[in-house]
N, C-alpha and C. Protein backbone atom coordinates (compact mmCIF):
# COMPACT_ATOMS: atom_id res chain seq x y z
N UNK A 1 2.59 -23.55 -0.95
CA UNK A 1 1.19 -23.32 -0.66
C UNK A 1 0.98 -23.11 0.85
N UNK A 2 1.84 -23.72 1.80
CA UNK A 2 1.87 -23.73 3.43
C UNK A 2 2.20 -22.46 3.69
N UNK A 3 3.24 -22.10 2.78
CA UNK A 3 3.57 -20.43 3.58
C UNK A 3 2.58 -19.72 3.06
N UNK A 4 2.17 -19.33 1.81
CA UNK A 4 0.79 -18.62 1.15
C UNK A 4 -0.16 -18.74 1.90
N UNK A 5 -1.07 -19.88 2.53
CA UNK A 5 -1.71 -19.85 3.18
C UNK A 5 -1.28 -19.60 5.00
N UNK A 6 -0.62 -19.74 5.33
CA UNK A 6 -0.31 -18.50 6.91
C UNK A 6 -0.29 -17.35 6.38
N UNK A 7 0.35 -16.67 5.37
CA UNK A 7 0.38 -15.11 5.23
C UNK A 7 -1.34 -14.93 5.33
N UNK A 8 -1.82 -15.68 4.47
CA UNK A 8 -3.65 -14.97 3.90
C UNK A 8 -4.20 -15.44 5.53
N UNK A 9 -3.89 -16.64 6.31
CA UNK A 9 -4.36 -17.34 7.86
C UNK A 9 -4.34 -15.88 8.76
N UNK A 10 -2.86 -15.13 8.46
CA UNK A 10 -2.38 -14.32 9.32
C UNK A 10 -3.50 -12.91 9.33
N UNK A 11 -3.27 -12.75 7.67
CA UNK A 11 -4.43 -10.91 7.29
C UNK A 11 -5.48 -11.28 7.53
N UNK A 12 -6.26 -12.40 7.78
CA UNK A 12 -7.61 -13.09 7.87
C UNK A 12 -8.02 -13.24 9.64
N UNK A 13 -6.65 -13.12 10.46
CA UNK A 13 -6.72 -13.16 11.98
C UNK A 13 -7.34 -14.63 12.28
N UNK A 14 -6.70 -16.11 11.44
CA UNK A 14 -7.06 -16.68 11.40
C UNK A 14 -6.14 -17.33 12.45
N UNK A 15 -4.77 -17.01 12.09
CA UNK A 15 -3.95 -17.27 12.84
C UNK A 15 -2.86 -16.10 13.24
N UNK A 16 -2.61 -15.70 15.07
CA UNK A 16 -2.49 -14.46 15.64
C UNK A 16 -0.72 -14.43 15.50
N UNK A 17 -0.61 -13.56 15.30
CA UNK A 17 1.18 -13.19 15.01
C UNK A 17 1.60 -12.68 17.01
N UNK A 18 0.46 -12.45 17.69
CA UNK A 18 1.32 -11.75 18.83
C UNK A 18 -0.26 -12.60 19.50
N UNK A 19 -0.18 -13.30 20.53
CA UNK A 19 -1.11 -13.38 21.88
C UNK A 19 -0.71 -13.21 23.48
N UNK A 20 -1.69 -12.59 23.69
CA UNK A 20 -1.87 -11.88 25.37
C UNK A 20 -0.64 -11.35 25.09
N UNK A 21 0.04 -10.18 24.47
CA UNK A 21 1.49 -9.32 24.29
C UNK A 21 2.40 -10.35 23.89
N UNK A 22 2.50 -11.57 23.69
CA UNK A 22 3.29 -12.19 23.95
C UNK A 22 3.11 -12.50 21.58
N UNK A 23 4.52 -12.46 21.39
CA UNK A 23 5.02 -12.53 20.13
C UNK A 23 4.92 -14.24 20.04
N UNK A 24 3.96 -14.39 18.92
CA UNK A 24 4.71 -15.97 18.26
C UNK A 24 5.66 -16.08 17.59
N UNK A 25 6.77 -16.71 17.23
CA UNK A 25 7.60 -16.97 16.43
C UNK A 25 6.89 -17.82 14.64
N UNK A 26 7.81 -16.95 14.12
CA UNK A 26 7.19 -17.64 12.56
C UNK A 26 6.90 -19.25 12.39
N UNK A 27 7.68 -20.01 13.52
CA UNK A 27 7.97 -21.57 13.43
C UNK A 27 6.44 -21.89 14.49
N UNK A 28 6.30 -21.21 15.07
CA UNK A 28 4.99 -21.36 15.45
C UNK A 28 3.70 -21.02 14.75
N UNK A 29 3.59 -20.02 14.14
CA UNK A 29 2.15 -19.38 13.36
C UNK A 29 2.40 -20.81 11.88
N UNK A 30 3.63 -21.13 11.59
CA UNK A 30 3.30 -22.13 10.58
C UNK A 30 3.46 -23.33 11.13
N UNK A 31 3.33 -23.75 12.26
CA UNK A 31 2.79 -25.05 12.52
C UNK A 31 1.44 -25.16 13.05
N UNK A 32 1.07 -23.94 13.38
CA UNK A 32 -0.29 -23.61 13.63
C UNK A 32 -1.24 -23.77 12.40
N UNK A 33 -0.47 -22.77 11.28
CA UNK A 33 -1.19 -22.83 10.07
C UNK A 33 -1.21 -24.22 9.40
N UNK A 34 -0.20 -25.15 9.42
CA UNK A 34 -0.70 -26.36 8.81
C UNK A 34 -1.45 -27.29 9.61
N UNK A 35 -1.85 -26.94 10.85
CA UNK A 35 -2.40 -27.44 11.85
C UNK A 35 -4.27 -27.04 11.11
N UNK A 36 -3.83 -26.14 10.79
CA UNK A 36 -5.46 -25.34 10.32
C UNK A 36 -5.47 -25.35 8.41
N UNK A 37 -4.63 -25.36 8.24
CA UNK A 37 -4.66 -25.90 7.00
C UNK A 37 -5.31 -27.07 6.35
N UNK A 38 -4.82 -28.09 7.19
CA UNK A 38 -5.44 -29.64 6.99
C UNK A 38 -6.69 -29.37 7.37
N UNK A 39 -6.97 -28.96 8.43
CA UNK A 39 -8.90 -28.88 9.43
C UNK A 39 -9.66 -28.28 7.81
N UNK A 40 -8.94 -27.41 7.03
CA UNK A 40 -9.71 -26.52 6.68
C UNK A 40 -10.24 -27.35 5.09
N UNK A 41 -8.91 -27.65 4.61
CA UNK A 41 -9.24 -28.61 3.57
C UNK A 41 -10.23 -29.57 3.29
N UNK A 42 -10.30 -30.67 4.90
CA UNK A 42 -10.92 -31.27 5.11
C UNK A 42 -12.83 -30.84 5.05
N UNK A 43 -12.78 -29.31 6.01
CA UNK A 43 -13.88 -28.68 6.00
C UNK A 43 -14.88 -28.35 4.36
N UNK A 44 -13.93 -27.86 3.73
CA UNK A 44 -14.56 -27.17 2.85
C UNK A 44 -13.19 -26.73 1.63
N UNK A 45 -13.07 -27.68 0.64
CA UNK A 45 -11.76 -27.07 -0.37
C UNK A 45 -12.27 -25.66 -0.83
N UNK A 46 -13.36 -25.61 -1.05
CA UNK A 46 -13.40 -23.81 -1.50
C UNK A 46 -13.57 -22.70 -0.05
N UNK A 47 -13.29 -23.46 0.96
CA UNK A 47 -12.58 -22.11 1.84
C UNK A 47 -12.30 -21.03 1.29
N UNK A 48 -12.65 -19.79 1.82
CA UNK A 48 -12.18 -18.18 1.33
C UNK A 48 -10.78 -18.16 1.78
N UNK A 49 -10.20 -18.56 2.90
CA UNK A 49 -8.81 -18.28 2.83
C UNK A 49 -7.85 -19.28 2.23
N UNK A 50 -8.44 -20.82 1.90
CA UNK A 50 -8.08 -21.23 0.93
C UNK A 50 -7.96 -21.40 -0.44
N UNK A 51 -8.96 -20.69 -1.09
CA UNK A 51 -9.06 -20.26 -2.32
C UNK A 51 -7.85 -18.57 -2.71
N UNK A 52 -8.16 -18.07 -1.20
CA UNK A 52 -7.04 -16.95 -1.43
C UNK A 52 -5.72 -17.57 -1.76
N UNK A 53 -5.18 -18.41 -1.27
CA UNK A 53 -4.16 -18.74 -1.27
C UNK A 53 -3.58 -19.38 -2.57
N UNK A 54 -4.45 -20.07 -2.93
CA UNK A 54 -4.17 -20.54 -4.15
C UNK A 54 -4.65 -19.82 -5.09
N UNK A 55 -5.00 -18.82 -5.00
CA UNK A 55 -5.13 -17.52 -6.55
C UNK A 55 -3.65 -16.53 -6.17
N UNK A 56 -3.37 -16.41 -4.72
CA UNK A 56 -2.03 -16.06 -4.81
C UNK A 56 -1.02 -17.01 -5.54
N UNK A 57 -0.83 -18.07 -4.93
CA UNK A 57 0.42 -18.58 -5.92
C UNK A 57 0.27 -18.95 -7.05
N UNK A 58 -1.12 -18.74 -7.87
CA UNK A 58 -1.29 -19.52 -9.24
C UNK A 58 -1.37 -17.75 -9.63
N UNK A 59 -1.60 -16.73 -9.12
CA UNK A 59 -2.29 -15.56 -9.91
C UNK A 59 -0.72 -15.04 -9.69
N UNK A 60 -0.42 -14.46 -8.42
CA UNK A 60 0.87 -13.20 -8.21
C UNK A 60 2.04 -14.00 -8.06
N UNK A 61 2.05 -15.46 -7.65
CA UNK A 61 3.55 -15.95 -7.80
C UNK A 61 4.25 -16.70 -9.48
N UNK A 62 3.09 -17.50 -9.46
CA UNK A 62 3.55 -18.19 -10.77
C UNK A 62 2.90 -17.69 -11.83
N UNK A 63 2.03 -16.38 -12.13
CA UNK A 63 1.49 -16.04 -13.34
C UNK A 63 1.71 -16.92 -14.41
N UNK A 64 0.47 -17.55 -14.38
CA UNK A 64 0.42 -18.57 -15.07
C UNK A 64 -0.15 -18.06 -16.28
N UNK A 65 -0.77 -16.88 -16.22
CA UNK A 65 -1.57 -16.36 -17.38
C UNK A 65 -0.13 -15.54 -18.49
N UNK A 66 0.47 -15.24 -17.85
CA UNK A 66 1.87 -14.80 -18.81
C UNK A 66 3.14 -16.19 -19.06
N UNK A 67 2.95 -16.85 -18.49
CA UNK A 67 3.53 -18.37 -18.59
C UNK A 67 3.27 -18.97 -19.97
N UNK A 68 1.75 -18.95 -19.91
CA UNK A 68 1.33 -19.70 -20.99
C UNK A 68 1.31 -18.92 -22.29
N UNK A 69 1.60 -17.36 -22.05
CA UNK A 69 2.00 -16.62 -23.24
C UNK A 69 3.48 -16.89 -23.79
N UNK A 70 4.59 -17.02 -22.73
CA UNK A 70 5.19 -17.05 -23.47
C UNK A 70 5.39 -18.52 -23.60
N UNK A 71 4.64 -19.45 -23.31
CA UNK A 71 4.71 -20.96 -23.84
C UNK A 71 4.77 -20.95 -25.54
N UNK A 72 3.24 -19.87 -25.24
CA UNK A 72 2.75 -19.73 -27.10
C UNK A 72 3.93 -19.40 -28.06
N UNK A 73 4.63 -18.25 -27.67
CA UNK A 73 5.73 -17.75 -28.11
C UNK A 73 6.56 -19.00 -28.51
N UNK A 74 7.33 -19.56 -27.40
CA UNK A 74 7.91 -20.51 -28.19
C UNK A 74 7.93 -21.41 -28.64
N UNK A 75 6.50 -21.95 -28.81
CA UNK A 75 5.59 -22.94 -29.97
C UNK A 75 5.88 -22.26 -30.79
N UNK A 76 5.50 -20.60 -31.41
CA UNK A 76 5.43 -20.68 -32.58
C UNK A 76 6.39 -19.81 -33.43
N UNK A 77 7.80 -19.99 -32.31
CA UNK A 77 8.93 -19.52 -32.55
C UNK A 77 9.85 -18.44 -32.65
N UNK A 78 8.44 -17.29 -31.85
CA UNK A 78 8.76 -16.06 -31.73
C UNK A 78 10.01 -16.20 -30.59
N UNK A 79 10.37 -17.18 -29.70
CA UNK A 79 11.38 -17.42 -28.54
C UNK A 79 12.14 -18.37 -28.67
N UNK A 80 13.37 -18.33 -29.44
CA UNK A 80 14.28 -19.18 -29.31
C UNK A 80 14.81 -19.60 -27.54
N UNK A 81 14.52 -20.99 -27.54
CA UNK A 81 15.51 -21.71 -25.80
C UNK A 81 16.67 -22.84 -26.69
N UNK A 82 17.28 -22.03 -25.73
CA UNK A 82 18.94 -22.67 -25.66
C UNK A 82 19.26 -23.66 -24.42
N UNK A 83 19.62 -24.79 -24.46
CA UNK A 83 20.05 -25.74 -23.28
C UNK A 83 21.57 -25.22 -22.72
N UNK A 84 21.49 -24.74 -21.76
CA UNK A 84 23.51 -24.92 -21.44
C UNK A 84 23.37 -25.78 -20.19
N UNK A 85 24.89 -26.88 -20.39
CA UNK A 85 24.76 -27.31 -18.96
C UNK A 85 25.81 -27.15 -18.62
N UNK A 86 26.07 -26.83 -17.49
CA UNK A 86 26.51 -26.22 -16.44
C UNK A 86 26.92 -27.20 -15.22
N UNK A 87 28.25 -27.14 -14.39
CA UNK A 87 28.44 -28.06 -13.72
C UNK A 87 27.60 -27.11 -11.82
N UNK A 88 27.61 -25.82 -12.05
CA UNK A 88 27.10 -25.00 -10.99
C UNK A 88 25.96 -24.66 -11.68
N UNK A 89 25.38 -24.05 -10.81
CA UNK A 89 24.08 -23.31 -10.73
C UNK A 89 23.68 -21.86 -10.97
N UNK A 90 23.08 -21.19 -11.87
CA UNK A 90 22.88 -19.93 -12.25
C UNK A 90 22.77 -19.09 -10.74
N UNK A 91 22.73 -17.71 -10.65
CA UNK A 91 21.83 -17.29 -9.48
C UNK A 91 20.75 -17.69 -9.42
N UNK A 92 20.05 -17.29 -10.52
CA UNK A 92 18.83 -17.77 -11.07
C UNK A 92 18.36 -19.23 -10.35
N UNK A 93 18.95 -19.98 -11.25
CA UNK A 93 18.33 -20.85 -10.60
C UNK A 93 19.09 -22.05 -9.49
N UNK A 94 19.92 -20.99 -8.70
CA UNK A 94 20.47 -21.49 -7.28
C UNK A 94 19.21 -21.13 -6.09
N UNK A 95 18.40 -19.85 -6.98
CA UNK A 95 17.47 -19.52 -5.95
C UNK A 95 16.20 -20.34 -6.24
N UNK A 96 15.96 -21.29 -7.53
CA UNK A 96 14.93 -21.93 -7.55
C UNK A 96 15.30 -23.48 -7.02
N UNK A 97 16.44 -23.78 -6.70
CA UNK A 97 17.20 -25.03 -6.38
C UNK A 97 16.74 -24.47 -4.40
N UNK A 98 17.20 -23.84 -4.07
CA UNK A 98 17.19 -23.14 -2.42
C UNK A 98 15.59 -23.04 -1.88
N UNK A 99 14.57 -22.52 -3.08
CA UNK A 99 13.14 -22.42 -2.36
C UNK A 99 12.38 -23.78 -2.73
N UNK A 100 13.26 -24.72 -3.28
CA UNK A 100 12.70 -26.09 -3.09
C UNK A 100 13.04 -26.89 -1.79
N UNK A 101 14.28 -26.20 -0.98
CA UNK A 101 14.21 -27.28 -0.05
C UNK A 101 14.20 -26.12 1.21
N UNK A 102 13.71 -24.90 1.12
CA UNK A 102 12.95 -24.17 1.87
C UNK A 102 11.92 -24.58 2.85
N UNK A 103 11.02 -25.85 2.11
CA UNK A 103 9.55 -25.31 3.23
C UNK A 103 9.96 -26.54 3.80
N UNK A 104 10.99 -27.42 3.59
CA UNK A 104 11.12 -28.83 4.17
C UNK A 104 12.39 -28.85 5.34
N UNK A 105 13.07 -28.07 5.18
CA UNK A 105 13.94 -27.08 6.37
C UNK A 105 14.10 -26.37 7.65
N UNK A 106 14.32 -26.73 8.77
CA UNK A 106 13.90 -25.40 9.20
C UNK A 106 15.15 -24.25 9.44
N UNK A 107 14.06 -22.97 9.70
CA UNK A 107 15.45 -22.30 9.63
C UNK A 107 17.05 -22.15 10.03
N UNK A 108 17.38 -22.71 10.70
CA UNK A 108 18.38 -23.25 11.19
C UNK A 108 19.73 -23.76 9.97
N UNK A 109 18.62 -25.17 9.79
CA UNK A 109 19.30 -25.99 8.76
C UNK A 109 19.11 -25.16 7.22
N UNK A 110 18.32 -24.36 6.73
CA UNK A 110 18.48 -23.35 5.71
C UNK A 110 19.46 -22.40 5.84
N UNK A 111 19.85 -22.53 6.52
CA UNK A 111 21.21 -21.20 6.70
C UNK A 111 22.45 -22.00 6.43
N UNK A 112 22.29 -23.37 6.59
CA UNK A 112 23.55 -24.28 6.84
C UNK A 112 23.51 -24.97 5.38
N UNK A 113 22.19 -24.73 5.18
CA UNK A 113 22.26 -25.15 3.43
C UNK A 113 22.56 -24.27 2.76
N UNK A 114 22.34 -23.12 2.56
CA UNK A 114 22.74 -22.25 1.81
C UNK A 114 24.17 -21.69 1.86
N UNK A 115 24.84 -21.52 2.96
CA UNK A 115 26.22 -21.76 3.12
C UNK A 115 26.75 -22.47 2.01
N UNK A 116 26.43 -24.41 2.72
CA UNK A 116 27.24 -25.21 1.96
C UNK A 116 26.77 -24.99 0.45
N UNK A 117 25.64 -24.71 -0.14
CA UNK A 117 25.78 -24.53 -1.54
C UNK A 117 26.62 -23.52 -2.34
N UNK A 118 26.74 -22.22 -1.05
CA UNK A 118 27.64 -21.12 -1.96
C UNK A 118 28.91 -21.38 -1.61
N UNK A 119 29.58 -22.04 -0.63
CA UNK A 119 31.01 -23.10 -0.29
C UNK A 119 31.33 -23.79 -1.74
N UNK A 120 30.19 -24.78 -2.09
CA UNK A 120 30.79 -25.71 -3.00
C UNK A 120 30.44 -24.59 -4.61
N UNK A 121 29.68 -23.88 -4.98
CA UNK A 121 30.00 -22.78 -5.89
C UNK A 121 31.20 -22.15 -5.60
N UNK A 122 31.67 -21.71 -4.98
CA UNK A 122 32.86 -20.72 -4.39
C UNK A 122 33.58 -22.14 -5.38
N UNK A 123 33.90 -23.10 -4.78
CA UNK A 123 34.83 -23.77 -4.69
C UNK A 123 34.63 -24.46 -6.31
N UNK A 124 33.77 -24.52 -6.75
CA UNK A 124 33.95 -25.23 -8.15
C UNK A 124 34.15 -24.00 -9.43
N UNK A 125 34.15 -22.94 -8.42
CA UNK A 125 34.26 -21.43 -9.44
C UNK A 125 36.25 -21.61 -9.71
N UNK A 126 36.47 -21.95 -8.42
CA UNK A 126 37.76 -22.19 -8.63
C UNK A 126 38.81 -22.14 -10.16
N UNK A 127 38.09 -23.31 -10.64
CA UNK A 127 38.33 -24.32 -11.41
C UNK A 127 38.20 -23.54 -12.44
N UNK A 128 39.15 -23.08 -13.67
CA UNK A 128 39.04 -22.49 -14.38
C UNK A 128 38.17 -23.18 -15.74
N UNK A 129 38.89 -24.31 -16.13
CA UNK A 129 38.30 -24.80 -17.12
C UNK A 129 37.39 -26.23 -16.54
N UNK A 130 36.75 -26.00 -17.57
CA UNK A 130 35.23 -26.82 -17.16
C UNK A 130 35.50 -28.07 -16.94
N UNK A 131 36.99 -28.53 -17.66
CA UNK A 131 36.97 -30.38 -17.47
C UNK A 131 37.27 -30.22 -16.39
N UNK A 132 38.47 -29.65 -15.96
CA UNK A 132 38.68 -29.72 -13.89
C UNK A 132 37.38 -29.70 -13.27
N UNK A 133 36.41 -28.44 -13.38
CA UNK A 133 35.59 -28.46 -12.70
C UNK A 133 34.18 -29.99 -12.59
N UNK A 134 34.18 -30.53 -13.76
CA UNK A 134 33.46 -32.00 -13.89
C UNK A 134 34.38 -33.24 -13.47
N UNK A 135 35.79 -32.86 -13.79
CA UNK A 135 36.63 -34.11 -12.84
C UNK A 135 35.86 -33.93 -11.27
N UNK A 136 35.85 -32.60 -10.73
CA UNK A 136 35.81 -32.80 -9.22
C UNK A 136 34.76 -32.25 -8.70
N UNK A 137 33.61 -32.34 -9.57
CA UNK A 137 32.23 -32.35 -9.01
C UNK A 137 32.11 -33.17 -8.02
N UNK A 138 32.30 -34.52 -7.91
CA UNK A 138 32.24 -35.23 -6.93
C UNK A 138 32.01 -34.76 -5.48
N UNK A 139 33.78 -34.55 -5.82
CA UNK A 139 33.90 -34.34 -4.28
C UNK A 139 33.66 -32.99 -3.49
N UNK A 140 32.85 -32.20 -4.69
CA UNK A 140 32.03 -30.72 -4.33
C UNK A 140 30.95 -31.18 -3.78
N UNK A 141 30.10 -32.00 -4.60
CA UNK A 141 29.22 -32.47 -4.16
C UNK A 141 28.76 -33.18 -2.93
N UNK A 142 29.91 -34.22 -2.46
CA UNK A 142 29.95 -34.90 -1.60
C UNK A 142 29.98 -33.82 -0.64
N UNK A 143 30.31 -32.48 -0.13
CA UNK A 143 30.42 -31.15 0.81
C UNK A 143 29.32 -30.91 1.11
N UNK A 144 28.53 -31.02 0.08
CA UNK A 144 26.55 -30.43 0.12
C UNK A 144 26.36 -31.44 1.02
């Protein structure tokens, strides 16, 4: 919701991407923006650039309105789900594992995380059969 709201802060000229010629850095416009984030909450929860923000991530990120379609679906069985577990991580959802510890990161240490996660994938890909690879999760893990 912190980054959603700087993008809508930013098109809104709420908060400036460049002052007196001089370029802000992204680590700046979003400490700015949660700086104005909180003021704004506090001000008024139906804010226009806070209401933008949250119809972006509830409308164009998490379409929640096709979510709950195919919820229906597999209530009423038109969608078979299958459990697999897995000692690694899909792409899929290596990239929903990565934009969870995204906004708590900074960029720096996101580069050094994402490394070590595709290190210890690399390395548990190794492992041909799955019992090796759950013997030595461990000490894959212990790498992260």
């Amino acid at each position: 919701m912190t980054r959603r709201f700087r993008h809508c802060a930013g098109r809104s000229l709420m908060i400036l991407r460049q002052y007196k010629g001089v370029q802000k850095s992204v680590g700046k416009q979003q400490f700015s923006s949660k700086i104005l984030l909180n003021f704004v909450k506090e001000l008024n929860e139906n804010f226009p650039i806070l209401k933008e923000a949250r119809r972006e991530v509830i409308e164009d990120f998490m379409d929640v309105k096709n979510a709950k379609k195919i919820l229906k679906w597999i209530e009423e069985g038109k969608i078979k789900v299958e459990y697999i577990n897995t000692t690694i991580p899909s792409p899929f959802a290596f990239n929903l594992i990565a934009q969870g510890y995204m906004d708590v990161l900074k960029y720096e240490e996101r580069i050094e995380f994402i490394r070590r996660m595709h290190k210890a994938i690399l390395e548990s890909i190794k492992y041909k059969d799955t019992s090796d690879a759950d013997e030595n999760i461990g000490d894959i893990e212990e790498n992260l």
